[in-house]
PDB file of N, CA and C in Angstrom:
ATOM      1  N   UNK A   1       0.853  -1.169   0.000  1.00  0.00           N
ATOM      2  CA  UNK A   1       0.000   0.000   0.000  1.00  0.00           C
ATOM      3  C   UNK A   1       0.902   1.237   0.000  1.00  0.00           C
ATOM      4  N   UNK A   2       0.334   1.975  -0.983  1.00  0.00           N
ATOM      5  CA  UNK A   2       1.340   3.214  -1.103  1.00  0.00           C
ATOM      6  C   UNK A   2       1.223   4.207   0.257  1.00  0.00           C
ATOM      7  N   UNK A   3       1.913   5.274   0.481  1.00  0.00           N
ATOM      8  CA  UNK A   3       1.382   6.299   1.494  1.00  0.00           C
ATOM      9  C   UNK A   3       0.485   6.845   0.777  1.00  0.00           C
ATOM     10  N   UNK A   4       0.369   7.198  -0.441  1.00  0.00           N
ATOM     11  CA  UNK A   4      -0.908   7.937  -0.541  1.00  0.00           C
ATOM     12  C   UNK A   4      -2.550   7.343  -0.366  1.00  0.00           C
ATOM     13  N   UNK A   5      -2.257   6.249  -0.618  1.00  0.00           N
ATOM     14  CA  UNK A   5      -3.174   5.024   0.147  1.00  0.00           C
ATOM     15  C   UNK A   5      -3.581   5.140   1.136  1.00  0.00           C
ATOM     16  N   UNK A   6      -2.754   4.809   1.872  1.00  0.00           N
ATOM     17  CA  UNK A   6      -2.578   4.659   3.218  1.00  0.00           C
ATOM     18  C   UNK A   6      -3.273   5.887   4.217  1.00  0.00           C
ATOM     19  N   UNK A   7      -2.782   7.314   3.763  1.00  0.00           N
ATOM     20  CA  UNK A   7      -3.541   8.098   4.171  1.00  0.00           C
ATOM     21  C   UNK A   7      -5.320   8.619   3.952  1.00  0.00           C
ATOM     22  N   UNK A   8      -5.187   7.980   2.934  1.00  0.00           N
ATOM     23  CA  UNK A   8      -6.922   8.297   2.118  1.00  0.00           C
ATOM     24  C   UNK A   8      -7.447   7.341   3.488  1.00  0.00           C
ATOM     25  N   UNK A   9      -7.114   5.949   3.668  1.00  0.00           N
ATOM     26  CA  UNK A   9      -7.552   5.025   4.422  1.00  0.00           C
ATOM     27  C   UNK A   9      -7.830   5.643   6.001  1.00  0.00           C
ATOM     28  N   UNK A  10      -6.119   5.937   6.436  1.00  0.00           N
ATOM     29  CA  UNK A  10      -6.814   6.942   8.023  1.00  0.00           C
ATOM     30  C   UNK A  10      -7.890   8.238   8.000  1.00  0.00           C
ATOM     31  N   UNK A  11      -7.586   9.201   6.822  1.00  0.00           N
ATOM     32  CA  UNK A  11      -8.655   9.728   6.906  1.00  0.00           C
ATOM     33  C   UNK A  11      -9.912   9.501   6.622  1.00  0.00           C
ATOM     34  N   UNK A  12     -10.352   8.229   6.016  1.00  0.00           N
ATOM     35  CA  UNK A  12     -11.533   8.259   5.916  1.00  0.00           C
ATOM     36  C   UNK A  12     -12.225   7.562   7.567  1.00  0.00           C
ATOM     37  N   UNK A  13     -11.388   6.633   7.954  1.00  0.00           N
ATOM     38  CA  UNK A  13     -11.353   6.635   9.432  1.00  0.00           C
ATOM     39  C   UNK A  13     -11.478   7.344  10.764  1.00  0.00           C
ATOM     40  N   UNK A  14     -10.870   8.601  10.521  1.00  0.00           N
ATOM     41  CA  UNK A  14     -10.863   9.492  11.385  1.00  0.00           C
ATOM     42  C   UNK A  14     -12.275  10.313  10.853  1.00  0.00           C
ATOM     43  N   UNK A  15     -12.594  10.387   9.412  1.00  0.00           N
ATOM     44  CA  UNK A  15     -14.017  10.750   9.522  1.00  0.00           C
ATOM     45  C   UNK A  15     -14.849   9.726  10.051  1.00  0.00           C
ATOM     46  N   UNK A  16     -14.918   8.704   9.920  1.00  0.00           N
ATOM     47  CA  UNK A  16     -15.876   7.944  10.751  1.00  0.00           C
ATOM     48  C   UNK A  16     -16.172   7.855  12.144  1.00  0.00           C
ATOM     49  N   UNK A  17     -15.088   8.116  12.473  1.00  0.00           N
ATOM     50  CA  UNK A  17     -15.177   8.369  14.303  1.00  0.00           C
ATOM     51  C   UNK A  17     -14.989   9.401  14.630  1.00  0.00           C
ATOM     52  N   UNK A  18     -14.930  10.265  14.100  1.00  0.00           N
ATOM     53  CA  UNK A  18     -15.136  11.769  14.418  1.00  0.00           C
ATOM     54  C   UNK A  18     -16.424  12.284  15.436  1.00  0.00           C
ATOM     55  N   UNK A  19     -16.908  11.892  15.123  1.00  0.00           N
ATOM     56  CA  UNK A  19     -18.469  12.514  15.729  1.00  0.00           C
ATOM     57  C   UNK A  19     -18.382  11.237  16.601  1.00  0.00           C
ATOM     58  N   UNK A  20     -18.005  10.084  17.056  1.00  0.00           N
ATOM     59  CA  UNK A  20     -17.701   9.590  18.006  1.00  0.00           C
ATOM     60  C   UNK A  20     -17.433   9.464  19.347  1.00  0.00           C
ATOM     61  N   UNK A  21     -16.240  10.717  18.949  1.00  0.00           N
ATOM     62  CA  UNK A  21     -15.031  11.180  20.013  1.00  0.00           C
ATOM     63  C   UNK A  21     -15.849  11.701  21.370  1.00  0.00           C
ATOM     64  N   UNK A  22     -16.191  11.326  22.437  1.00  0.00           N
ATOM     65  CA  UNK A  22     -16.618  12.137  23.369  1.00  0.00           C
ATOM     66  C   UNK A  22     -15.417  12.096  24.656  1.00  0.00           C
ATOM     67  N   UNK A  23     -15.644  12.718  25.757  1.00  0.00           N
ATOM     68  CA  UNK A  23     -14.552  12.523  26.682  1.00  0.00           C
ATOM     69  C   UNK A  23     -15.286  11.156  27.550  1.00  0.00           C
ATOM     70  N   UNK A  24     -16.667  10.743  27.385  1.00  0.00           N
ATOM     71  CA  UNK A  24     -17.064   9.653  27.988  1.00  0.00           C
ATOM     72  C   UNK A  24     -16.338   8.285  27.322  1.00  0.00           C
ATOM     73  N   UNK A  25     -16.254   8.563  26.102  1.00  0.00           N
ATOM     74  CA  UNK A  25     -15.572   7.608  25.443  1.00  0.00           C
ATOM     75  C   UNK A  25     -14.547   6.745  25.431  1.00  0.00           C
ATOM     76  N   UNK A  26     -13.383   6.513  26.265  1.00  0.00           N
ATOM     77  CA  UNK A  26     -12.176   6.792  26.014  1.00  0.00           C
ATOM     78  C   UNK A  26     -11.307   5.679  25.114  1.00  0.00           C
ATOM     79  N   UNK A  27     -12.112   4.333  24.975  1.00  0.00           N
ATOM     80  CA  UNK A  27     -11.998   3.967  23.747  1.00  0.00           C
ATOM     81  C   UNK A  27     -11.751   4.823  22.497  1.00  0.00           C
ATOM     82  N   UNK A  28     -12.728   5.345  22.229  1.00  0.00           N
ATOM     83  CA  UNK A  28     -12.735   5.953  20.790  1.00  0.00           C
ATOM     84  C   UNK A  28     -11.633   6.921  20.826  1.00  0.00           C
ATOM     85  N   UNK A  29     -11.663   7.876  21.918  1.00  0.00           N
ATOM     86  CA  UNK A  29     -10.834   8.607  21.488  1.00  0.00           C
ATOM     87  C   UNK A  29      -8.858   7.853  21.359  1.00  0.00           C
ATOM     88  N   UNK A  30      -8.765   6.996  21.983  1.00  0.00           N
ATOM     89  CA  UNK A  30      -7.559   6.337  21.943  1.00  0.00           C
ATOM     90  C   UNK A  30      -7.720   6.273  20.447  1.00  0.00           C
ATOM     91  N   UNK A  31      -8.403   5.475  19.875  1.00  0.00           N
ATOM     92  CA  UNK A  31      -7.844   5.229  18.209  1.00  0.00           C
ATOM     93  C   UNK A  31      -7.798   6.198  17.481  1.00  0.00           C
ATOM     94  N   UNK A  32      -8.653   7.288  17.955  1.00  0.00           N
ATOM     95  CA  UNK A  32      -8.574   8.779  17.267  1.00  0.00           C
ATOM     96  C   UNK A  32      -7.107   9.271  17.694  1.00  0.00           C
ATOM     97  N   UNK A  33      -6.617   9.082  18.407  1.00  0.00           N
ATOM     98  CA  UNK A  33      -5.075   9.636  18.766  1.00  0.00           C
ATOM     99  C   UNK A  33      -4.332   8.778  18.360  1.00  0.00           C
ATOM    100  N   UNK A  34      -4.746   7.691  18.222  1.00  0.00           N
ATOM    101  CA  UNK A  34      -3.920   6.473  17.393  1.00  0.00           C
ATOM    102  C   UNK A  34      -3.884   6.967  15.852  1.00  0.00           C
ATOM    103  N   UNK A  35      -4.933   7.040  15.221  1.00  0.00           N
ATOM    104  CA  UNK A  35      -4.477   7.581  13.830  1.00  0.00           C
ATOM    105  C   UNK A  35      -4.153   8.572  13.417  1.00  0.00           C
ATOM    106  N   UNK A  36      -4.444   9.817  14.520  1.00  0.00           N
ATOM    107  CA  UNK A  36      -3.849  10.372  14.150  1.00  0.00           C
ATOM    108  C   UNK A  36      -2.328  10.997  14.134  1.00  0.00           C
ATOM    109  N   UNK A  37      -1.776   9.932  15.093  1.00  0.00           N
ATOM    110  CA  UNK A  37      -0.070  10.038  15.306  1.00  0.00           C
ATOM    111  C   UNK A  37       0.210   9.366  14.032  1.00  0.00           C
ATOM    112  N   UNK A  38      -0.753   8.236  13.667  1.00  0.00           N
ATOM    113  CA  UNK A  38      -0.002   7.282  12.334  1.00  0.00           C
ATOM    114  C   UNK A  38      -0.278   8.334  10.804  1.00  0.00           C
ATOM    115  N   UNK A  39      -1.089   9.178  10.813  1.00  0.00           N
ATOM    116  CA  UNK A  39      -1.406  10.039   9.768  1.00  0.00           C
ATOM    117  C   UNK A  39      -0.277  11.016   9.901  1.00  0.00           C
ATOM    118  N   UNK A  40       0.386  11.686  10.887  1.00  0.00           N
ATOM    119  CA  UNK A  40       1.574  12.726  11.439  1.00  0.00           C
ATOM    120  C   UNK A  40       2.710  11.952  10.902  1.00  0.00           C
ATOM    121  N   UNK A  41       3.005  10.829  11.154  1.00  0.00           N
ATOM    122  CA  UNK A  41       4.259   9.790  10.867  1.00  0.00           C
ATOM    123  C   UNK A  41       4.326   9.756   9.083  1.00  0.00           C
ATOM    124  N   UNK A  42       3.283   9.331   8.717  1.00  0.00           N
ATOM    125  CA  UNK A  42       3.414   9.574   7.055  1.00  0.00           C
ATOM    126  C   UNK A  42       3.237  10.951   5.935  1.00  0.00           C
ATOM    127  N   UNK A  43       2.468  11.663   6.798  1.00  0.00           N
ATOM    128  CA  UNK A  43       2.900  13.015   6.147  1.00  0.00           C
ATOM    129  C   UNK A  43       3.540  14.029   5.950  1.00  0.00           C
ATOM    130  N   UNK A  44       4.589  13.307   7.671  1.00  0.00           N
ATOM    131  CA  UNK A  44       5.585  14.535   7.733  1.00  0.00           C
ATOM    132  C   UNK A  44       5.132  15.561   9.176  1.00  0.00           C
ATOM    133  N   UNK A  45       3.702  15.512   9.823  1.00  0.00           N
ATOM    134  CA  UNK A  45       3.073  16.490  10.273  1.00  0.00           C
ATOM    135  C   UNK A  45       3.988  16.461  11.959  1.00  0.00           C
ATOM    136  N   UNK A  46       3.945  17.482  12.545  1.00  0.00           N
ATOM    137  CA  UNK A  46       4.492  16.987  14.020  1.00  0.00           C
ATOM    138  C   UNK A  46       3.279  16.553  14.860  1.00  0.00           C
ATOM    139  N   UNK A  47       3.559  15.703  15.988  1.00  0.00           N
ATOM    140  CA  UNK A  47       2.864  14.856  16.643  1.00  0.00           C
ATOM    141  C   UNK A  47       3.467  14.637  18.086  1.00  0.00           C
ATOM    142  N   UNK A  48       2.160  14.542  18.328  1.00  0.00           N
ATOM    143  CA  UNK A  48       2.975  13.754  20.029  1.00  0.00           C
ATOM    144  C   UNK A  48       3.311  12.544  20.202  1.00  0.00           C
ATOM    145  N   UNK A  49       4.526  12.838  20.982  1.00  0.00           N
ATOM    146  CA  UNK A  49       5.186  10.979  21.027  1.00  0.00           C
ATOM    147  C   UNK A  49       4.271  10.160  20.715  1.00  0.00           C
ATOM    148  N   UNK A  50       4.772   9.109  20.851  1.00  0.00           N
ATOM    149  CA  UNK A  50       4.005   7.602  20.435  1.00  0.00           C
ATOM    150  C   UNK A  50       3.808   6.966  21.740  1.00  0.00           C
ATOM    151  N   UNK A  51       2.472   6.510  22.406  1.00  0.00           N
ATOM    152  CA  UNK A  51       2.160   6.196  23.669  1.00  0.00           C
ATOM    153  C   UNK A  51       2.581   4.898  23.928  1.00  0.00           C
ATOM    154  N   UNK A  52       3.092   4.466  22.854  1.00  0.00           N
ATOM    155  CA  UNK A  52       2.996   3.235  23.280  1.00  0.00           C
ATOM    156  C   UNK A  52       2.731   2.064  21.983  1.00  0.00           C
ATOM    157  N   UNK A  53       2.663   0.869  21.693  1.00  0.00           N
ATOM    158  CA  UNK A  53       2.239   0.098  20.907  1.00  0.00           C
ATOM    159  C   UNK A  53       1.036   0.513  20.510  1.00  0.00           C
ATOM    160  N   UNK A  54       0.572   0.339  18.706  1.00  0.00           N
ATOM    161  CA  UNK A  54      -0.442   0.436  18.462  1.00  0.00           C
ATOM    162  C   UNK A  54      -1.685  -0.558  18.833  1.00  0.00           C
ATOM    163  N   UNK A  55      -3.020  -0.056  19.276  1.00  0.00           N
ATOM    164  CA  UNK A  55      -3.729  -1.120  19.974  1.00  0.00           C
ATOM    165  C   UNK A  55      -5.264  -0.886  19.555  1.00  0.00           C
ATOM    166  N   UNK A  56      -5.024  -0.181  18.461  1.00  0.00           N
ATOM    167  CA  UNK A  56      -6.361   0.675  17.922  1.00  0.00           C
ATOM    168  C   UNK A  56      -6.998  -0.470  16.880  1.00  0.00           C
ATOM    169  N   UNK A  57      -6.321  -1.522  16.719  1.00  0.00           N
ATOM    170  CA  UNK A  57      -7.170  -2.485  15.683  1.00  0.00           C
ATOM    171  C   UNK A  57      -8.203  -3.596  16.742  1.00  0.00           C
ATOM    172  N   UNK A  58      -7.037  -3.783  18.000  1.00  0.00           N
ATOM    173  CA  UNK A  58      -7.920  -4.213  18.979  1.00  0.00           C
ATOM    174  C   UNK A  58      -9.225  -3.702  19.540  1.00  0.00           C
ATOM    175  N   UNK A  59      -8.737  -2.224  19.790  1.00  0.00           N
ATOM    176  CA  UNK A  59      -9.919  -1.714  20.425  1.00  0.00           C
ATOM    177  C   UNK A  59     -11.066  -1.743  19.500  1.00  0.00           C
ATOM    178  N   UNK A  60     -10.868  -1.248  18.349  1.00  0.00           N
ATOM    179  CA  UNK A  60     -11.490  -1.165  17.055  1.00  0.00           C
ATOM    180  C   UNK A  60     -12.825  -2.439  17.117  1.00  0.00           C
ATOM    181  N   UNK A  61     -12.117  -3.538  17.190  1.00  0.00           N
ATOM    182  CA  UNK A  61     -12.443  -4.687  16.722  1.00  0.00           C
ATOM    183  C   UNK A  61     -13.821  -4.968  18.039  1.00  0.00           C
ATOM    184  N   UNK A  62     -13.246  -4.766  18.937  1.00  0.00           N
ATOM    185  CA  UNK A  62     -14.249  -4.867  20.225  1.00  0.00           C
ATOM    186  C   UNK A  62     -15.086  -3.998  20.095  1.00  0.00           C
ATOM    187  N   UNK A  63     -14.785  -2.643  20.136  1.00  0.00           N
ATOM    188  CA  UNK A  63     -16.095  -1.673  19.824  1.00  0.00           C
ATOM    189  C   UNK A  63     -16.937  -1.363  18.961  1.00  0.00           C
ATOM    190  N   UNK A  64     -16.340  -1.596  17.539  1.00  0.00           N
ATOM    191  CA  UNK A  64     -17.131  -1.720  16.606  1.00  0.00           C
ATOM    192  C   UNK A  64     -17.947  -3.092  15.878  1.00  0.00           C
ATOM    193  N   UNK A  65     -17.246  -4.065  16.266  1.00  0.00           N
ATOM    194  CA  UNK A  65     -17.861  -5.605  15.269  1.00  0.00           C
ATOM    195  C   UNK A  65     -18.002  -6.306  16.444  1.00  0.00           C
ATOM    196  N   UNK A  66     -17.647  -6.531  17.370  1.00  0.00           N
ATOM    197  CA  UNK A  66     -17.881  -7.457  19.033  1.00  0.00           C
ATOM    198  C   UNK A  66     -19.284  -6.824  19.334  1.00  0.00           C
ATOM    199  N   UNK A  67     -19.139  -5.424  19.792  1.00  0.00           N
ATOM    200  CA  UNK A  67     -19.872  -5.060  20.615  1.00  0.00           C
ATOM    201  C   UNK A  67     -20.765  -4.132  19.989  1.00  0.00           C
ATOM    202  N   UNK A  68     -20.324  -3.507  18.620  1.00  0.00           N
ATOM    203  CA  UNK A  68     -20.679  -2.675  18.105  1.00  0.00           C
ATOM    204  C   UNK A  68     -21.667  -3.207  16.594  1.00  0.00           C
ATOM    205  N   UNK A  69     -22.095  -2.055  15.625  1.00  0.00           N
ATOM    206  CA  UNK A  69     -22.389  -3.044  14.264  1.00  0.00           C
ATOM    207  C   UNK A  69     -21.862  -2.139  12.999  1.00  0.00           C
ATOM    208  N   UNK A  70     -20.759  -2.013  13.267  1.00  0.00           N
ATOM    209  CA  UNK A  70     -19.724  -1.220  12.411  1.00  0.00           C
ATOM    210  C   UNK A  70     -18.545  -2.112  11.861  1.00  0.00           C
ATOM    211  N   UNK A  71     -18.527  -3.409  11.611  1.00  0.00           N
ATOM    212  CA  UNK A  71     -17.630  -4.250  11.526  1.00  0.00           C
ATOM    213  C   UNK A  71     -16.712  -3.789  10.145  1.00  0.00           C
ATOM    214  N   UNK A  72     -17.381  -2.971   9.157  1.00  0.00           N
ATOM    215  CA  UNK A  72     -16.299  -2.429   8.077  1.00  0.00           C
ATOM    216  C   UNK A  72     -15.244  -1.464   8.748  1.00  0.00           C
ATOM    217  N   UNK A  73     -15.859  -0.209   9.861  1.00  0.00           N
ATOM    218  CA  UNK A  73     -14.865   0.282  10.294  1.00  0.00           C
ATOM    219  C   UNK A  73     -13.590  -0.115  10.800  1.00  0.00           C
ATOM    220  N   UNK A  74     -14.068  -1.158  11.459  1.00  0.00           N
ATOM    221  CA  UNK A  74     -13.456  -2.175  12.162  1.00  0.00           C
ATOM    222  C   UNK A  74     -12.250  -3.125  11.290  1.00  0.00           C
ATOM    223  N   UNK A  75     -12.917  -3.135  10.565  1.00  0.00           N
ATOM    224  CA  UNK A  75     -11.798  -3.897   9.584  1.00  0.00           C
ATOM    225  C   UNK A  75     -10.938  -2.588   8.870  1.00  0.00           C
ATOM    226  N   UNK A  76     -11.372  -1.582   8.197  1.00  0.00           N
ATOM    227  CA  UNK A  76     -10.691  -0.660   8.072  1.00  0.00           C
ATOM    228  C   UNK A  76      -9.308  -0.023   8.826  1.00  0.00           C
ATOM    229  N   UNK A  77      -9.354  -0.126  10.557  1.00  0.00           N
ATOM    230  CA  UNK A  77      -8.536   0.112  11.238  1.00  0.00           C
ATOM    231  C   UNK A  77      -7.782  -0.729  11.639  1.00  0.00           C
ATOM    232  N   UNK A  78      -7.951  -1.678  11.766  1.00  0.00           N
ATOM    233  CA  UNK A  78      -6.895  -3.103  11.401  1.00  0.00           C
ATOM    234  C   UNK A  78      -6.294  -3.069  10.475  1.00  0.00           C
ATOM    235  N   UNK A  79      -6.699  -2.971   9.008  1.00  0.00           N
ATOM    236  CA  UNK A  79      -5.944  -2.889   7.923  1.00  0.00           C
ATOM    237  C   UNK A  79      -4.864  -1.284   7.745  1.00  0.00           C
ATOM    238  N   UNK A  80      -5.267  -0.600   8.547  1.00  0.00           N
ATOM    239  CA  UNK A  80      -4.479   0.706   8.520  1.00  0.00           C
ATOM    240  C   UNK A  80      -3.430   0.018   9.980  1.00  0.00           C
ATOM    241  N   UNK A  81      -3.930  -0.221  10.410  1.00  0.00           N
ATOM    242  CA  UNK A  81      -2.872  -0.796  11.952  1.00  0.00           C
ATOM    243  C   UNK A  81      -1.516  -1.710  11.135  1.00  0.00           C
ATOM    244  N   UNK A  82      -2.349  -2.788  10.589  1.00  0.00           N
ATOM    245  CA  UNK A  82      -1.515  -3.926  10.015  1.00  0.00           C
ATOM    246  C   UNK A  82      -0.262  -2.909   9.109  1.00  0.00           C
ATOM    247  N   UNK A  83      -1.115  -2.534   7.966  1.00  0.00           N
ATOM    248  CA  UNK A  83      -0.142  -1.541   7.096  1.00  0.00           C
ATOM    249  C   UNK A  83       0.911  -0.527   7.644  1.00  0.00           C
ATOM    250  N   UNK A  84       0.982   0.128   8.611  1.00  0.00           N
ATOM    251  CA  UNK A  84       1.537   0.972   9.145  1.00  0.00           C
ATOM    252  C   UNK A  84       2.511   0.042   9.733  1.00  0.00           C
ATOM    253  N   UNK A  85       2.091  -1.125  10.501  1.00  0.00           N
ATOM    254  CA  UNK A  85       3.104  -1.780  11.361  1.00  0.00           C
ATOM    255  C   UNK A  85       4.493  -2.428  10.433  1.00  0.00           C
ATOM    256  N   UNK A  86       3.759  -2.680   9.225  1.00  0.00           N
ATOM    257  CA  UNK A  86       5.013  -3.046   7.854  1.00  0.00           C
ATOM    258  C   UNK A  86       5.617  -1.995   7.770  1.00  0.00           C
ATOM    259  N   UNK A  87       5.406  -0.599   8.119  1.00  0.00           N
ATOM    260  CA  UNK A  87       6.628   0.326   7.231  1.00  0.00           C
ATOM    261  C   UNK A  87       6.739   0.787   8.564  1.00  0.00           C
ATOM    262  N   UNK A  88       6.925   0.565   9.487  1.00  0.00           N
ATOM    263  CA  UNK A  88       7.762   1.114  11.181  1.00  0.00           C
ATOM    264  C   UNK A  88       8.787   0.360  11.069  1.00  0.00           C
TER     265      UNK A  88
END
């Protein structure tokens, strides 16, 4: 997957959970800070450190297709997780 790929993919992600994001949330907002450090890393943008291992395909996966009925998003952020983890 190219970066220009790659980014079409987080942003269409980060639009999906956008209107998500609450401070009750704190799931959501983790993967929202998750992509968007991985969107900063490929475009060049500055960012705040890296918290830690990426864990946003997990959370993803539980909140949206486990528990949730968003299972494309869900797969979407896995496949941006997976991809990103090949070019680190």
């Amino acid at each position: 997957m190219t970066n220009t790929e790659l980014l079409l993919k987080i942003n269409a992600a980060l639009s999906a959970i956008g209107p998500l994001v609450t401070p009750e949330w704190q799931n959501i907002q983790s993967i929202h800070r998750q992509l968007t450090w991985c969107r900063a890393q490929i475009s060049g943008e500055s960012s705040e450190p890296k918290q830690g291992p990426l864990t946003m395909g997990l959370i993803a996966t539980r909140e949206f297709d486990m528990w949730g009925d968003n299972p494309e998003l869900a797969a979407l952020i896995n496949q941006i997780q997976r991809a990103f983890e090949g070019i680190e």
